[in-house]
Protein backbone atom coordinates (compact mmCIF):
# COMPACT_ATOMS: atom_id res chain seq x y z
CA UNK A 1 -1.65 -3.00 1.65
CA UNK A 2 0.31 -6.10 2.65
CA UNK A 3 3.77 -6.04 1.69
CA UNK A 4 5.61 -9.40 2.99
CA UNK A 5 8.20 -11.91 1.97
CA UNK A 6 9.31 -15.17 1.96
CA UNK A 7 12.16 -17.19 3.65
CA UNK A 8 14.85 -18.69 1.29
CA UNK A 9 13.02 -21.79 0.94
CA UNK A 10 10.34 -21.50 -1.43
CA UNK A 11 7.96 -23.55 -2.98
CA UNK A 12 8.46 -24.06 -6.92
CA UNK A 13 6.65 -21.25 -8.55
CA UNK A 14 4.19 -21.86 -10.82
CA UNK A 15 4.63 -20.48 -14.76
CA UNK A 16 4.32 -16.98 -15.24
CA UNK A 17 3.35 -15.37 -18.58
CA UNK A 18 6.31 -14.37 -20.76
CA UNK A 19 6.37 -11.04 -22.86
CA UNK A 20 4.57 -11.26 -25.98
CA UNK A 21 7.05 -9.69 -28.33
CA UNK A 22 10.59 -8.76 -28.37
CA UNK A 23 11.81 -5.89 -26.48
CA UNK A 24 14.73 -4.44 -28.36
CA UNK A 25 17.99 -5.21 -27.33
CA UNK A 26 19.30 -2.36 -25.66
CA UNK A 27 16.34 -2.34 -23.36
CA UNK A 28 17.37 -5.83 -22.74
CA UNK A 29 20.80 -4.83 -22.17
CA UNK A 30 19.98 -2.51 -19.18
CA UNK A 31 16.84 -4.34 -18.26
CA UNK A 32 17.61 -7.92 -18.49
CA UNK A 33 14.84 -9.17 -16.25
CA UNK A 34 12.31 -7.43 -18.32
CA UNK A 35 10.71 -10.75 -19.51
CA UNK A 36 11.93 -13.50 -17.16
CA UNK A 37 12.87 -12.23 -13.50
CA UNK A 38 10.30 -12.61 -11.11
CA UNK A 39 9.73 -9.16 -8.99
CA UNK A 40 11.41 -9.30 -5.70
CA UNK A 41 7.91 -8.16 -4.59
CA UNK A 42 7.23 -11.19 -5.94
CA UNK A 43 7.43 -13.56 -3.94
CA UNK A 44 5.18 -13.99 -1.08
CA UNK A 45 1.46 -13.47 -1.03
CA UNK A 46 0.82 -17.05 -2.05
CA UNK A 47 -1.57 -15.30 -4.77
CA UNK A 48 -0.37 -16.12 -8.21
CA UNK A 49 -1.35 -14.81 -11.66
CA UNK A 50 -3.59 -17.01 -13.83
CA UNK A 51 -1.64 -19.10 -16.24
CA UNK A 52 -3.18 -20.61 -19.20
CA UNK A 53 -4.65 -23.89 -18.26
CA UNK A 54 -3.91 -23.66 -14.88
CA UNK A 55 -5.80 -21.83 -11.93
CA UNK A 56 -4.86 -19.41 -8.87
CA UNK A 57 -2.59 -20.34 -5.93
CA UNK A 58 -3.39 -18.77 -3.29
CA UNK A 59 -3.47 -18.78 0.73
CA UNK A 60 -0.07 -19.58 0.86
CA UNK A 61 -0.48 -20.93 4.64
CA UNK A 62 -2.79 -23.88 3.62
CA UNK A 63 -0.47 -26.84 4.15
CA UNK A 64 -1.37 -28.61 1.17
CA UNK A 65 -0.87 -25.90 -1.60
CA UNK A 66 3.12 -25.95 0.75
CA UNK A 67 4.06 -23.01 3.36
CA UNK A 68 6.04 -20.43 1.79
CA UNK A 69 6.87 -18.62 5.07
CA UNK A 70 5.02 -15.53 4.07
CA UNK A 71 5.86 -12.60 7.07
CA UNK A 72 4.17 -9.57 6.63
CA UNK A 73 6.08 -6.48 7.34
CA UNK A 74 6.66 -5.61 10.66
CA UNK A 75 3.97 -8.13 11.53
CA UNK A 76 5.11 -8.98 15.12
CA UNK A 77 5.59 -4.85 16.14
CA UNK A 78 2.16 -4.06 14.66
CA UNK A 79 0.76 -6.19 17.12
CA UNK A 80 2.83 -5.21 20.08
CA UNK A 81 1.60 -1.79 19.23
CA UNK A 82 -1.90 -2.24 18.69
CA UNK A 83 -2.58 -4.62 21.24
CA UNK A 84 -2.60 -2.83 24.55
CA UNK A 85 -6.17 -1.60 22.44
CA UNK A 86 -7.45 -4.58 21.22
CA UNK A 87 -7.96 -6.47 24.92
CA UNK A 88 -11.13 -5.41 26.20
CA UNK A 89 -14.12 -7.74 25.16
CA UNK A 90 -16.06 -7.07 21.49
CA UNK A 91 -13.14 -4.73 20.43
CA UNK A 92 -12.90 -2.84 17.00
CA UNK A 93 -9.78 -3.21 14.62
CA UNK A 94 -9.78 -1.85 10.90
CA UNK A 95 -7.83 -3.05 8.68
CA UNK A 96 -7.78 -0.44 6.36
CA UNK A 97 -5.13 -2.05 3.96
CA UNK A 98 -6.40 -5.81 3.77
CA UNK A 99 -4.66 -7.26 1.15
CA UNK A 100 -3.83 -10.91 1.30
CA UNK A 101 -4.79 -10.91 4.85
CA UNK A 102 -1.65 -11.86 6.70
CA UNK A 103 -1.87 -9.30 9.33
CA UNK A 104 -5.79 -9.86 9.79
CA UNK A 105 -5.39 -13.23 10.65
CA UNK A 106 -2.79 -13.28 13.21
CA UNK A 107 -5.06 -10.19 15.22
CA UNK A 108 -7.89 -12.19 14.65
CA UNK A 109 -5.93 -15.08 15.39
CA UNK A 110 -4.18 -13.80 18.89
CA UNK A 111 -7.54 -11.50 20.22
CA UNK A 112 -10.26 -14.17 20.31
CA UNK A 113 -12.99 -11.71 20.83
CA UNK A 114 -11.22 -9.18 18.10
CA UNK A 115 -13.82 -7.70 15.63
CA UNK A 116 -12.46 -7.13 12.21
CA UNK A 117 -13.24 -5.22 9.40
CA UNK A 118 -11.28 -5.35 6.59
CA UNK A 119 -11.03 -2.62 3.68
CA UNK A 120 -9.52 -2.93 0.02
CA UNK A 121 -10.11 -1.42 -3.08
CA UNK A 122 -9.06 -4.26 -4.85
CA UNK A 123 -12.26 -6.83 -5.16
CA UNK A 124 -9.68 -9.94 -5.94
CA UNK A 125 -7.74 -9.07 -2.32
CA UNK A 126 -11.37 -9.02 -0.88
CA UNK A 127 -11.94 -12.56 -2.54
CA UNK A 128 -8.77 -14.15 -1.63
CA UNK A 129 -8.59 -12.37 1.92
CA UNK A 130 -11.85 -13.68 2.49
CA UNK A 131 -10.85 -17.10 1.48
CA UNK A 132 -8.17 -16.81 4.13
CA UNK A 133 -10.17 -15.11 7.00
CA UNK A 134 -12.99 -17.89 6.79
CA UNK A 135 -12.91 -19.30 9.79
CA UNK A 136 -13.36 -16.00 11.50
CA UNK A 137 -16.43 -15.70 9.68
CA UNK A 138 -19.01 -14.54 12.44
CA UNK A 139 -16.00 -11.70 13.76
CA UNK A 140 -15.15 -9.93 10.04
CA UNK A 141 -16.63 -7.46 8.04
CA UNK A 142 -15.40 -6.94 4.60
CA UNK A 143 -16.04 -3.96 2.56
CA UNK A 144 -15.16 -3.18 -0.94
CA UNK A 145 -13.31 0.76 -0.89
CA UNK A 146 -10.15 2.76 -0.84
CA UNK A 147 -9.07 3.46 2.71
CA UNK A 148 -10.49 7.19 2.63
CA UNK A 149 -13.89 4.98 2.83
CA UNK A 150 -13.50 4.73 6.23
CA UNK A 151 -16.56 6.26 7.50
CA UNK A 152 -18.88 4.54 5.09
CA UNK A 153 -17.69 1.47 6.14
CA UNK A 154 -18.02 2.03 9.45
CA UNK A 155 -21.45 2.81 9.15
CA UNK A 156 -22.04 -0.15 6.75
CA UNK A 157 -20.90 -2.83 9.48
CA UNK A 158 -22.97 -0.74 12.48
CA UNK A 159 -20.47 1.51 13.91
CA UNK A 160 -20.47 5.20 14.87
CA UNK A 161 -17.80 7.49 12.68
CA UNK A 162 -16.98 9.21 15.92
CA UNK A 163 -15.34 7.80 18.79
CA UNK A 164 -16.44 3.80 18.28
CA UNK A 165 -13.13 2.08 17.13
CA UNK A 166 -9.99 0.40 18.82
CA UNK A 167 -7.24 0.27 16.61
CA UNK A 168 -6.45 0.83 12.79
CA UNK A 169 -3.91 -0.78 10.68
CA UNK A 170 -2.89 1.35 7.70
CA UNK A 171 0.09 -0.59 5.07
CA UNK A 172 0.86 1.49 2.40
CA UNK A 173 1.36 0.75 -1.33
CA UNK A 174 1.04 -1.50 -3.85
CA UNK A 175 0.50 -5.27 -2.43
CA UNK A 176 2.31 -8.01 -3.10
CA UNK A 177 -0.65 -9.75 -4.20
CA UNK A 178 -1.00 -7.04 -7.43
CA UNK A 179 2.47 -8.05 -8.06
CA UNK A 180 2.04 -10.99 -8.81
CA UNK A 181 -0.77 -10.81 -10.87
CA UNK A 182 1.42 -9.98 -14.40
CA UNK A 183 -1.62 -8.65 -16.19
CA UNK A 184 -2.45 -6.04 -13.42
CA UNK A 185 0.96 -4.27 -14.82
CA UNK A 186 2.26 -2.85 -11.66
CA UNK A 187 5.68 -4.21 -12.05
CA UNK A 188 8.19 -3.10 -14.28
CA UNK A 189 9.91 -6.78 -14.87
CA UNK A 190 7.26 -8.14 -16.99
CA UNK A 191 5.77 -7.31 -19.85
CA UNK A 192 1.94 -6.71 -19.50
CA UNK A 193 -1.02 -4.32 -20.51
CA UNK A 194 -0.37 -0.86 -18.84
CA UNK A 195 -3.35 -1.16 -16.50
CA UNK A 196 -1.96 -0.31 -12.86
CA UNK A 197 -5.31 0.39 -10.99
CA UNK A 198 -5.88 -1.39 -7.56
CA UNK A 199 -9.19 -1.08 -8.49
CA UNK A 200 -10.25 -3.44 -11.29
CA UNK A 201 -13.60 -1.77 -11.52
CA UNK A 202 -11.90 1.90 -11.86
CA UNK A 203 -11.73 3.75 -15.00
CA UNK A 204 -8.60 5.16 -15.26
CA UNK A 205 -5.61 3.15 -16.18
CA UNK A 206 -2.19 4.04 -16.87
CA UNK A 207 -2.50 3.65 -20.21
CA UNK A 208 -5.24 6.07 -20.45
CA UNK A 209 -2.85 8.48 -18.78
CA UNK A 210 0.30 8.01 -21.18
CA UNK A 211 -2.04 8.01 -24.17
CA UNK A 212 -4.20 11.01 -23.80
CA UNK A 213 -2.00 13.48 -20.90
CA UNK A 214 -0.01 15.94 -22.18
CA UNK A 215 3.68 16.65 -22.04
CA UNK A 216 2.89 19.28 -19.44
CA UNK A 217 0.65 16.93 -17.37
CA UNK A 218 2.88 13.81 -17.77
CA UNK A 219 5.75 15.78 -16.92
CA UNK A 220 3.81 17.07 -13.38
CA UNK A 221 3.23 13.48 -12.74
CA UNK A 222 6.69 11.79 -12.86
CA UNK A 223 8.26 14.68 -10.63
CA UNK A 224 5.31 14.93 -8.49
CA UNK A 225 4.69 11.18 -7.39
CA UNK A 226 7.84 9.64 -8.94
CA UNK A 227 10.51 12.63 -8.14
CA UNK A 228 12.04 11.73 -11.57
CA UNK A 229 14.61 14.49 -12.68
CA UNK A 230 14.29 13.50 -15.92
CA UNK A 231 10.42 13.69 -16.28
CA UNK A 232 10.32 16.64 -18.87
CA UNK A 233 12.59 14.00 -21.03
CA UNK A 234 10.94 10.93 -20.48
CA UNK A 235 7.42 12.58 -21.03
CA UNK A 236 8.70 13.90 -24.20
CA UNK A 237 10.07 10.58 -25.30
CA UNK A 238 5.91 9.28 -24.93
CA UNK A 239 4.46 11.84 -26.39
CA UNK A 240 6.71 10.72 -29.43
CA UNK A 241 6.37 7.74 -29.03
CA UNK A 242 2.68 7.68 -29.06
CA UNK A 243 2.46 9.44 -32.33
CA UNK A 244 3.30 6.63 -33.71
CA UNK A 245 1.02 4.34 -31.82
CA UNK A 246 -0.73 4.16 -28.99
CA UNK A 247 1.05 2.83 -25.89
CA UNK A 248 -0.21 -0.70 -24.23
CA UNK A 249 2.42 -2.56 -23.02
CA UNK A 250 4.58 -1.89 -19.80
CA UNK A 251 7.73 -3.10 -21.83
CA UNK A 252 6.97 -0.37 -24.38
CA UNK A 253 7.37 1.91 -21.46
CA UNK A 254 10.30 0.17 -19.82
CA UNK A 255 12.45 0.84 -23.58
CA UNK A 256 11.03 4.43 -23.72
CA UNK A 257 12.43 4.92 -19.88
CA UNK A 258 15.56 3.56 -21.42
CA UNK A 259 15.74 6.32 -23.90
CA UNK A 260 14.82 9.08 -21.33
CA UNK A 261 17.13 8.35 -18.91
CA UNK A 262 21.10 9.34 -20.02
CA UNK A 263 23.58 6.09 -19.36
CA UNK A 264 25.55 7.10 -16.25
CA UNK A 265 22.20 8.32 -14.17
CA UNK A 266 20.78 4.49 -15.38
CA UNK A 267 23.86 3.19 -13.36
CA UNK A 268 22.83 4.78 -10.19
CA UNK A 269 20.06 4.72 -7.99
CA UNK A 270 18.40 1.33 -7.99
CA UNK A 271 16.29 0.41 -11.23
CA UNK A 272 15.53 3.11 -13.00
CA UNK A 273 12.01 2.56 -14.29
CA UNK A 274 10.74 2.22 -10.67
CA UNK A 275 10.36 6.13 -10.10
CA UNK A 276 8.00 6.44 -13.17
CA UNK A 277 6.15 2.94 -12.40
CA UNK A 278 5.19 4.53 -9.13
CA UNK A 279 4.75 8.06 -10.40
CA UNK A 280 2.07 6.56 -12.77
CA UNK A 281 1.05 4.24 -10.00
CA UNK A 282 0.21 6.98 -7.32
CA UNK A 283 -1.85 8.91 -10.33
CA UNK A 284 -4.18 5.93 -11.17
CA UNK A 285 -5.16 5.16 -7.98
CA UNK A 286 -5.18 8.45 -6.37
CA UNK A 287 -2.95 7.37 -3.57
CA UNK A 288 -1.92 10.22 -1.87
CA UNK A 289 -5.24 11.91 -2.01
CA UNK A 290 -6.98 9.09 -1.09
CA UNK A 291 -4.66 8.76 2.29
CA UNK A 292 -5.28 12.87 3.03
CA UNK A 293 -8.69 12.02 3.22
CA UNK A 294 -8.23 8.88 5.25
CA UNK A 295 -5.92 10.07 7.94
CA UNK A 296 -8.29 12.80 9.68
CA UNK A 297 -11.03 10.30 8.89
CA UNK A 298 -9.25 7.42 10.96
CA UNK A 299 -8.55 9.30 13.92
CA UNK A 300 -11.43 10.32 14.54
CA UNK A 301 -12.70 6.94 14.39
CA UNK A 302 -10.94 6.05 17.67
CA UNK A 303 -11.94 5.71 20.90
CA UNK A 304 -9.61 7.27 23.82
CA UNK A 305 -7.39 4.62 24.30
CA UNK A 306 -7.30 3.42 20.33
CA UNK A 307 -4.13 3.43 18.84
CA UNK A 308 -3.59 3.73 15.04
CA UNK A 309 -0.01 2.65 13.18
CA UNK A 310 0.75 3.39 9.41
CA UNK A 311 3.48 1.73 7.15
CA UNK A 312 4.86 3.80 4.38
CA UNK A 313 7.14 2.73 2.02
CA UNK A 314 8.10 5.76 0.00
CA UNK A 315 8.88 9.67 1.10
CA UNK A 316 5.13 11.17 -0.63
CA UNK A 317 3.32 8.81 1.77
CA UNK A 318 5.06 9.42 4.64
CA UNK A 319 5.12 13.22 4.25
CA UNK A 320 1.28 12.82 4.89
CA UNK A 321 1.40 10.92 8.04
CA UNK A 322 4.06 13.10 9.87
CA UNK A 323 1.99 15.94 9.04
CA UNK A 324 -0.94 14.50 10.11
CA UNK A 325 0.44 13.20 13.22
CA UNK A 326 2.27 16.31 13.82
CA UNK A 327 -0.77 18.08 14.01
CA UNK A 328 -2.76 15.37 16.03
CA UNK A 329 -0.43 15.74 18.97
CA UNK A 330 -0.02 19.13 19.13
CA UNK A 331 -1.40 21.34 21.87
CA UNK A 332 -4.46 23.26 20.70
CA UNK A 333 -4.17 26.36 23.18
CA UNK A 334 -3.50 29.38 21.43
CA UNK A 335 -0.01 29.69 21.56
CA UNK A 336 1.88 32.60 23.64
CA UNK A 337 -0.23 31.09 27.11
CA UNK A 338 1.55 29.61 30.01
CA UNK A 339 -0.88 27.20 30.57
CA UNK A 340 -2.42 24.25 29.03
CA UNK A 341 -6.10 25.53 28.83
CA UNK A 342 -8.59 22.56 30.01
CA UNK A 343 -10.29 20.73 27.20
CA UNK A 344 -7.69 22.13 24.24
CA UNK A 345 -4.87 19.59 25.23
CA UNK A 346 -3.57 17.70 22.69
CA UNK A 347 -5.65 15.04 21.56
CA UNK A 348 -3.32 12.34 20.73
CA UNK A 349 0.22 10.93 22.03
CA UNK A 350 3.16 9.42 19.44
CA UNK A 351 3.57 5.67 20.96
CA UNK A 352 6.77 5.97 18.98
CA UNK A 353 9.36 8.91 19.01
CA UNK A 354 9.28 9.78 15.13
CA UNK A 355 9.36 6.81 12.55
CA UNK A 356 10.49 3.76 13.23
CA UNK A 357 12.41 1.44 10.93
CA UNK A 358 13.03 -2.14 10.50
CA UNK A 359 15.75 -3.60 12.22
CA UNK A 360 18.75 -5.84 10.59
CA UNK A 361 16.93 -9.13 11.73
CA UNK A 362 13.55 -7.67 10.21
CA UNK A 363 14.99 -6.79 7.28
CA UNK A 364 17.49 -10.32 6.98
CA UNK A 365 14.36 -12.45 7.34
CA UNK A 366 12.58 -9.63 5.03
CA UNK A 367 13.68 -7.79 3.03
CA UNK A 368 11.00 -6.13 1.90
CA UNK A 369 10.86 -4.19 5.37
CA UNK A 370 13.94 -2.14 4.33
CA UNK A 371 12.35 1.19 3.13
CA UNK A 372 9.16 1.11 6.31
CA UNK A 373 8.85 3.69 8.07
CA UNK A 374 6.11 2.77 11.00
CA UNK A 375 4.77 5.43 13.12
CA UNK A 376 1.68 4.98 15.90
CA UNK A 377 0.11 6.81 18.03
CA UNK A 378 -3.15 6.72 20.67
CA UNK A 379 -5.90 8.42 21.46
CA UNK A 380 -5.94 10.48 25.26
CA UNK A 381 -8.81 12.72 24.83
CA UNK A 382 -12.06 13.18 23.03
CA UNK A 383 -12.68 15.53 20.42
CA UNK A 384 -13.37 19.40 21.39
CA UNK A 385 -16.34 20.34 19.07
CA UNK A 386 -14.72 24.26 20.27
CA UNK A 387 -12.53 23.40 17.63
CA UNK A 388 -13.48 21.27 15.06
CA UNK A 389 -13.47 18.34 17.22
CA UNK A 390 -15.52 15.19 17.25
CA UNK A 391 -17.90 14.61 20.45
């Protein structure tokens, strides 16, 4: 999902909600910003939480609501590497990551004949993106599903699941736009309900998870998807905690992190509650699952010729796409032959050698490209149904 940021001269931000009770003063101590510091996710989207009174900002290139100089991650390479795809007349991208819609609109915006369609689990990113992409109304499809929907939403806007599309666009993680909505309770430096899906319409929150998991289960999570030494303590800290009663806020949390965590390892390592935030994060929505299933599912998609890059911003995610990748480009002779046997050659080539990171001018204008890791490659051959291929 889109991850962007803005240049140093920003628009006045509009009032954001302010925790609802005290957190106690050693939490504060460590976590100072736990009530008042805006996310440095923050600031970007153009898509504001609702204040009392007061409505939605959003579409943050609309010059009357003021230009915040929102650049989506890697925007410009994305479309260097997709493009040699996208030229031929009526072609196919999916966005599989919509978000906001900052990298949709400058393909749609550069490939005049560019069809679109645009995936998100999140129905408010579907509702602002479309807001954004309107006047490409007649070249967009929108559909409302995680990214390992792929196929269904293919079918749903008339394409094949085999062989039919030009490019994909995959941006991992939470968006910027989630961020910013305080009451979604993805970020750790505001006090808000502990809801965390990307899916408002999903069951599961991460409050259901804290409240009802075990110490066992809790503990799995937080090393699993957070790599948190200090799971088995911190999940022991909220089982106690809950005893007491039941956990809703993500500043109860942050002060039970606080307590997990001993003093010198708080020092170290960036902020602290981050590792759990996303452990938790990953578990509500499914994440890594979710982009398993989408991988083989998007390359199979593409046409010979289509191209696919993916953004990950963490070491789970982007475990799964060198995997993946790994084993799209390898030869599928049996090994030990001398030759290349027709028809079993690898099916895809790596457009880029490994994973490729932002450079210092990406990350100086923004920095929220630091931690990317992009990798791409394109399709050279069709499927081989001989071996699980798609024709």
């Amino acid at each position: 999902m889109k991850h962007s940021a803005t240049s140093s001269e920003l628009a006045p931000q509009p009032e954001v909600a302010r925790a609802s009770w005290p957190l106690p003063e050693p939490t504060l101590t460590y976590f100072p910003n736990a009530r008042f510091a805006i996310s440095d996710r923050d600031l970007d989207s153009g898509a504001y939480p609702e204040i009392p009174g007061g409505s939605v900002v959003v579409d943050e290139s609309d010059p009357e609501s003021g230009h915040r100089g929102h650049v989506p991650v890697l925007l410009d390479r994305c479309v260097e590497i997709l493009a040699p795809a996208l030229t031929r007349p009526g072609a196919i991208l999916v966005d599989g990551t919509l978000g906001a819609g900052g990298h949709a609109e400058r393909f749609l915006t550069q490939f005049p004949e560019l069809r679109l369609i645009g995936l998100d689990r999140d129905p408010r990113a579907l509702e602002i993106a479309g807001a954004r992409l309107a006047p490409f109304a007649d070249r967009i499809t929108l559909v409302h599903t995680r990214y390992d929907g792929i196929a269904d939403a293919l079918d749903e806007a008339g394409c094949a699941t085999t062989d039919s599309i030009d490019g994909v666009l995959l941006d991992l993680g939470v968006s910027s736009m989630q961020l910013d909505q305080v009451e979604r309770g993805f970020s750790y430096s505001k006090d808000a309900p502990l809801d965390m899906r990307m899916d408002t319409d999903a069951p599961l929150t991460a409050a259901d998870i804290l409240n009802t998991y075990d110490r066992k289960e809790l503990t799995d999570i937080l090393r699993r998807f957070g790599e948190e030494k200090f799971a088995h303590r911190i999940a022991g800290f909220i089982v106690e905690r809950r005893q007491q009663a039941q956990l809703t806020t993500t500043g109860e949390l942050v002060e039970i992190i606080y307590k997990g965590i001993p003093a010198p390892a708080r020092r170290t390592g960036g902020h602290p509650a981050k590792r759990t935030f996303q452990a938790l994060r990953i578990a509500v929505n499914a994440e890594l699952d979710s982009l398993s299933e989408a991988l083989p599912a998007a390359l199979a998609a593409l046409r010979p010729g289509g191209r696919i890059a993916v953004m990950a911003y963490q070491s789970l995610e982007d475990r799964i796409v060198k995997t993946t990748f790994a084993e799209a480009t390898a030869s599928r002779s049996p090994e030990g032959l001398p030759v290349e046997l027709p028809g079993y050659e690898p099916e895809f080539s790596a457009i880029i050698r490994g994973a490729e990171r932002a450079d210092a001018q990406e990350i100086e204008r923004n920095p929220r490209s630091a931690p990317v890791r992009l990798r791409a490659l394109q399709r050279v051959t069709r499927g081989n149904p001989r071996r699980g291929g798609k024709n």
